[in-house]
Protein backbone atom coordinates (compact mmCIF):
# COMPACT_ATOMS: atom_id res chain seq x y z
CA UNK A 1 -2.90 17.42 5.19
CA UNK A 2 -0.40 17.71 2.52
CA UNK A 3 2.72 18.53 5.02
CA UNK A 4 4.79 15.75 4.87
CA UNK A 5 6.71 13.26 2.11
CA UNK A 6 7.83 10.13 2.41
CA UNK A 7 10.58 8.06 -0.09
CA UNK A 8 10.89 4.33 -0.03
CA UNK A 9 14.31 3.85 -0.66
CA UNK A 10 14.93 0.08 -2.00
CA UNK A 11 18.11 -0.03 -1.88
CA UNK A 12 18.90 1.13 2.06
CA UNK A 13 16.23 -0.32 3.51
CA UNK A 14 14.90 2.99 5.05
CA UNK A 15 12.34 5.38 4.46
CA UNK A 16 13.13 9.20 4.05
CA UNK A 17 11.14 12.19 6.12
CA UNK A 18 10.47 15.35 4.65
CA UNK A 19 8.41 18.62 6.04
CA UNK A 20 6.55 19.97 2.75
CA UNK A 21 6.18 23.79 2.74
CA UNK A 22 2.57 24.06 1.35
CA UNK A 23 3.05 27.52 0.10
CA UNK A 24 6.30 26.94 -2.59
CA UNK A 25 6.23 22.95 -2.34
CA UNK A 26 9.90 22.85 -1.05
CA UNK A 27 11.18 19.83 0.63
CA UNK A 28 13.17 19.91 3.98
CA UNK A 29 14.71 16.74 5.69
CA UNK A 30 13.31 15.80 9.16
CA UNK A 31 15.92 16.64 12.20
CA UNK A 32 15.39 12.35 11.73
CA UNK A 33 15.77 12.23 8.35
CA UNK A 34 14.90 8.53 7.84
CA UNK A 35 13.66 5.91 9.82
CA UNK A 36 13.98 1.29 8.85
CA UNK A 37 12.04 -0.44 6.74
CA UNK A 38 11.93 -4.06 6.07
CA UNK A 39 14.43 -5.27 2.98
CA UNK A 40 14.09 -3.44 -0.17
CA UNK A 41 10.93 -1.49 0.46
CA UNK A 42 9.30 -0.79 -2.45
CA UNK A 43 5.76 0.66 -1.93
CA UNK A 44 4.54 3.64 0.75
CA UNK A 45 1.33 4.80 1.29
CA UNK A 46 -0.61 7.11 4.18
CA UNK A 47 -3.33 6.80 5.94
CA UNK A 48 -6.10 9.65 4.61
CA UNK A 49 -6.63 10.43 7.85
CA UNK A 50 -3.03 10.80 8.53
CA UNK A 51 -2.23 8.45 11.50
CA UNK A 52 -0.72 5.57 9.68
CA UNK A 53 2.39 4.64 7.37
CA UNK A 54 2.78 1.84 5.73
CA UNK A 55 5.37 0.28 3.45
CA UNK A 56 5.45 -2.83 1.09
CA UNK A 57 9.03 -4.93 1.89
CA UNK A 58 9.36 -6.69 -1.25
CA UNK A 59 12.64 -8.90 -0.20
CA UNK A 60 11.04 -9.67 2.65
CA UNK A 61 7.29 -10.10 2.02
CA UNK A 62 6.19 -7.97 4.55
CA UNK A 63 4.32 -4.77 5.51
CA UNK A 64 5.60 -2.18 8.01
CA UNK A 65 3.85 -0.34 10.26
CA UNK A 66 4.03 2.77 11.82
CA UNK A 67 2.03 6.06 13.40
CA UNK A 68 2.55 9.22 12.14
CA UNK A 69 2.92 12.46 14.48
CA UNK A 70 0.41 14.89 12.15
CA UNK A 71 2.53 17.60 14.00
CA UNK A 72 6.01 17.04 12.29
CA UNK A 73 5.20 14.53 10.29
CA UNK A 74 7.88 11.98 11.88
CA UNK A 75 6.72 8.41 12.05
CA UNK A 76 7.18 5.67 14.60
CA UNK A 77 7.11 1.42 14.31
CA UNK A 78 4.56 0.55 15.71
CA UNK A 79 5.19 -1.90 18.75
CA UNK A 80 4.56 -4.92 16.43
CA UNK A 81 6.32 -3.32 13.28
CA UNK A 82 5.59 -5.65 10.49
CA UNK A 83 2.76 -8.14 8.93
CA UNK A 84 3.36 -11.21 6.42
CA UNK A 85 2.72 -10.49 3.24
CA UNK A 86 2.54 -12.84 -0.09
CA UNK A 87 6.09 -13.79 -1.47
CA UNK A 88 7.21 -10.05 -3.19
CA UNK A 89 5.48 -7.41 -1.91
CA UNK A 90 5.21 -4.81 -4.31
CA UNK A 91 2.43 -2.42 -4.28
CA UNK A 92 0.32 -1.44 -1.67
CA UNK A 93 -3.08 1.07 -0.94
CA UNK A 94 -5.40 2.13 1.72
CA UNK A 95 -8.95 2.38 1.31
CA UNK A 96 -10.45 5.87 1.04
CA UNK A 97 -12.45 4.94 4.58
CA UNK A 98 -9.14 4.13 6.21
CA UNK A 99 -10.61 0.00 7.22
CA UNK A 100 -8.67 -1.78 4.98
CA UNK A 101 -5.26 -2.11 3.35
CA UNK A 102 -4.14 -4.23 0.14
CA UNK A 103 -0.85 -5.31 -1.00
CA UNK A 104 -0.05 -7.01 -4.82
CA UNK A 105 2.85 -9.51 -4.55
CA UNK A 106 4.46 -10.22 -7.70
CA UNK A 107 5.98 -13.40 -7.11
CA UNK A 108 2.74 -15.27 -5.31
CA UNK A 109 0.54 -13.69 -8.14
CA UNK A 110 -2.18 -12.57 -5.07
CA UNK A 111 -3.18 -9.13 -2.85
CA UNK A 112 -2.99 -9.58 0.40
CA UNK A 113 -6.43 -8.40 2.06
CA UNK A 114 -5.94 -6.61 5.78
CA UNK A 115 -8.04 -4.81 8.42
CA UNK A 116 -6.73 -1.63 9.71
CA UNK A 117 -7.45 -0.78 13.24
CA UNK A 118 -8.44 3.22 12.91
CA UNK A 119 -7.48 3.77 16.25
CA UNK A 120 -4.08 2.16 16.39
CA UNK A 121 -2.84 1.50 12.45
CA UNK A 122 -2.48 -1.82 13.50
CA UNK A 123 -3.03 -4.55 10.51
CA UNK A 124 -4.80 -7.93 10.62
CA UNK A 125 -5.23 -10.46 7.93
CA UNK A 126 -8.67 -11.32 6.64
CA UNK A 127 -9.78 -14.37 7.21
CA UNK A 128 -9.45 -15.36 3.77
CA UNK A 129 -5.80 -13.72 4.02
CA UNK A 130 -5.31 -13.60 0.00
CA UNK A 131 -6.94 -13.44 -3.97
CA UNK A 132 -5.52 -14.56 -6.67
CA UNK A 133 -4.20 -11.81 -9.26
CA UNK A 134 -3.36 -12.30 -12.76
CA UNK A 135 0.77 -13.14 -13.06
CA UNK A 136 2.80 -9.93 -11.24
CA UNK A 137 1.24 -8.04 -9.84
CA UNK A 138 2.88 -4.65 -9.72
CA UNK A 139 0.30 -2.02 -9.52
CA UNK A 140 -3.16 -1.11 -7.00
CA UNK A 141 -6.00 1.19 -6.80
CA UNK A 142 -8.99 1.31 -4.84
CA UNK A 143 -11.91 3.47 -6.28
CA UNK A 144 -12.83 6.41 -3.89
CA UNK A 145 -16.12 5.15 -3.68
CA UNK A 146 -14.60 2.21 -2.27
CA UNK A 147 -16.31 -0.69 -4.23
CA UNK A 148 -14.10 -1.38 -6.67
CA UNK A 149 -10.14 -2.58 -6.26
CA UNK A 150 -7.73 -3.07 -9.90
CA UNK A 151 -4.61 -4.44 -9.89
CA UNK A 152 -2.11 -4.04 -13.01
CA UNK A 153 -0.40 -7.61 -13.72
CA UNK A 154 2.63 -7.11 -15.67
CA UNK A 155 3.60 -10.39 -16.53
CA UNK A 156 0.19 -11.66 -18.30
CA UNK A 157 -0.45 -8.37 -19.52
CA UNK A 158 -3.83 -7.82 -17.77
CA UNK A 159 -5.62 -6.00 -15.42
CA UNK A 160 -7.50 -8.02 -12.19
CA UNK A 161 -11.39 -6.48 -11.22
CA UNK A 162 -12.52 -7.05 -8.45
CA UNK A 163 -15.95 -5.77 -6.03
CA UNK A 164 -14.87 -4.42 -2.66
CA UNK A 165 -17.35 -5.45 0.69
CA UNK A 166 -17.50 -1.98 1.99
CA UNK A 167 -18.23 -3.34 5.54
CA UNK A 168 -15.79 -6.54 5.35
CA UNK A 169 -12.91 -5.06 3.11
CA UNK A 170 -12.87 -8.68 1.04
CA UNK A 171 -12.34 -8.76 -2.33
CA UNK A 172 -14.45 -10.82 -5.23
CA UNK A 173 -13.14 -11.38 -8.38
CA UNK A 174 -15.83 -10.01 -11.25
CA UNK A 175 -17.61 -12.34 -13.47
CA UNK A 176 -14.66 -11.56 -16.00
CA UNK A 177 -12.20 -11.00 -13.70
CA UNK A 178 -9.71 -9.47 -16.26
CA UNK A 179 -9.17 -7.52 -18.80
CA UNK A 180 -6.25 -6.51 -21.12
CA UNK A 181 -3.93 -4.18 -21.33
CA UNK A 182 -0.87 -3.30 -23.34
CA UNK A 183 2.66 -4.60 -23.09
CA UNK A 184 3.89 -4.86 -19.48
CA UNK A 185 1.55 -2.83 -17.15
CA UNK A 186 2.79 -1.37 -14.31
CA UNK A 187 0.37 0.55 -12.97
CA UNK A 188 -3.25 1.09 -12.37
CA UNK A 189 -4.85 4.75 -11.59
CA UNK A 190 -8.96 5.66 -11.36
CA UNK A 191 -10.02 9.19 -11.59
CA UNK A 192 -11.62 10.54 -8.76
C-alpha cells in the first residue's frame, strides 16, 4: 500500500517504523518508533498483501515474525516470534502469492524454504527444511511469476537457479544450477 517503511538496524537489534506520506515521500517516526529484532538483523521484507513482517537475524540464525496493523503501519511479534534459520541469516523474500518465504544463509551455504500461513504470518519449515546454495549466500529474488528463485553467492562468485513448485513452495536446483557472475555478488534483482 506504499504507507509504511521499515529499517533493519544491525547494530541495535531493532527495527525502525515509519508512516510514508504518499504524496511528497516524507518519512515520519511511529509514536513507537521501533520495535526488537533478533541479533543483528540484517534483512526485512513485507508481506504483498501487507499483513506480515519479517526479518532475517543473522547473529542469531533466525527469522522474526510479526503482523502488521495496515492502519498505522505498526507491527507486532507474533505470539511465537521467531523460526530457525541456517547458520547466518542474511537475505530473505516472500513470494509474490504470499505462501512461501526464503532465507540465504551465508555461513551454511543453503535457503531456508518456509510456508507462510496467509491468515496468521505464521512460518513453517518445509519438509525438506533447506537447498544447498553456492558459497555465501547474500542475495534473493523470486520471479513475479513465481517459478523461478536466484540467489547471489558472493564467495564462489556465482549465481544459484533454481524452479519454484508453485503449489509446494520447494525449490529444485536447474540442470546447471549456476551460473557466473563478476567479482563478489551481492545481490540478485529480476525485472518485473
Amino acid at each position: 500500500d506504499g504507507t509504511s517503511v521499515y529499517a533493519a538496524n544491525f547494530g541495535d537489534g531493532t527495527v525502525s517504523m515509519y508512516s510514508r506520506n504518499t504524496g511528497t515521500g516524507a518519512l515520519t517516526a511511529l509514536a513507537t518508533p521501533t520495535i526488537a529484532t533478533g541479533s543483528s538483523p540484517n534483512g526485512i521484507a513485507v508481506s504483498a498483501d501487507g499483513l506480515s513482517v519479517y526479518v532475517a537475524n543473522f547473529a542469531d540464525n533466525t527469522v522474526s515474525m510479526y503482523s502488521r496493523n495496515t492502519g498505522t503501519g505498526a507491527v507486532t511479534a507474533l505470539a511465537t516470534p521467531t523460526i530457525a534459520t541456517g547458520s547466518c541469516a542474511y537475505a530473505i523474500a516472500i513470494s509474490a502469492d504470499g505462501i512461501s518465504v526464503y532465507v540465504a544463509s551465508y555461513t551454511a551455504s543453503t535457503v531456508s524454504m518456509y510456508g507462510r500461513n496467509t491468515g496468521t504470518g505464521a512460518l513453517t519449515a518445509l519438509a525438506t527444511p533447506t537447498i544447498a546454495t553456492g558459497s555465501g549466500p547474500v542475495g534473493l529474488a523470486i520471479s513475479s511469476d513465481g517459478v523461478s528463485v536466484y540467489v547471489a553467492n558472493n564467495t564462489d562468485n556465482t549465481v544459484s537457479m533454481y524452479s519454484r513448485n508453485t503449489g509446494t513452495g520447494a525449490l529444485t536446483a536447474l540442470a546447471t544450477p549456476t551460473i557466473a557472475t563478476g567479482s563478489s555478488p551481492y545481490a540478485v534483482a529480476i525485472s518485473a
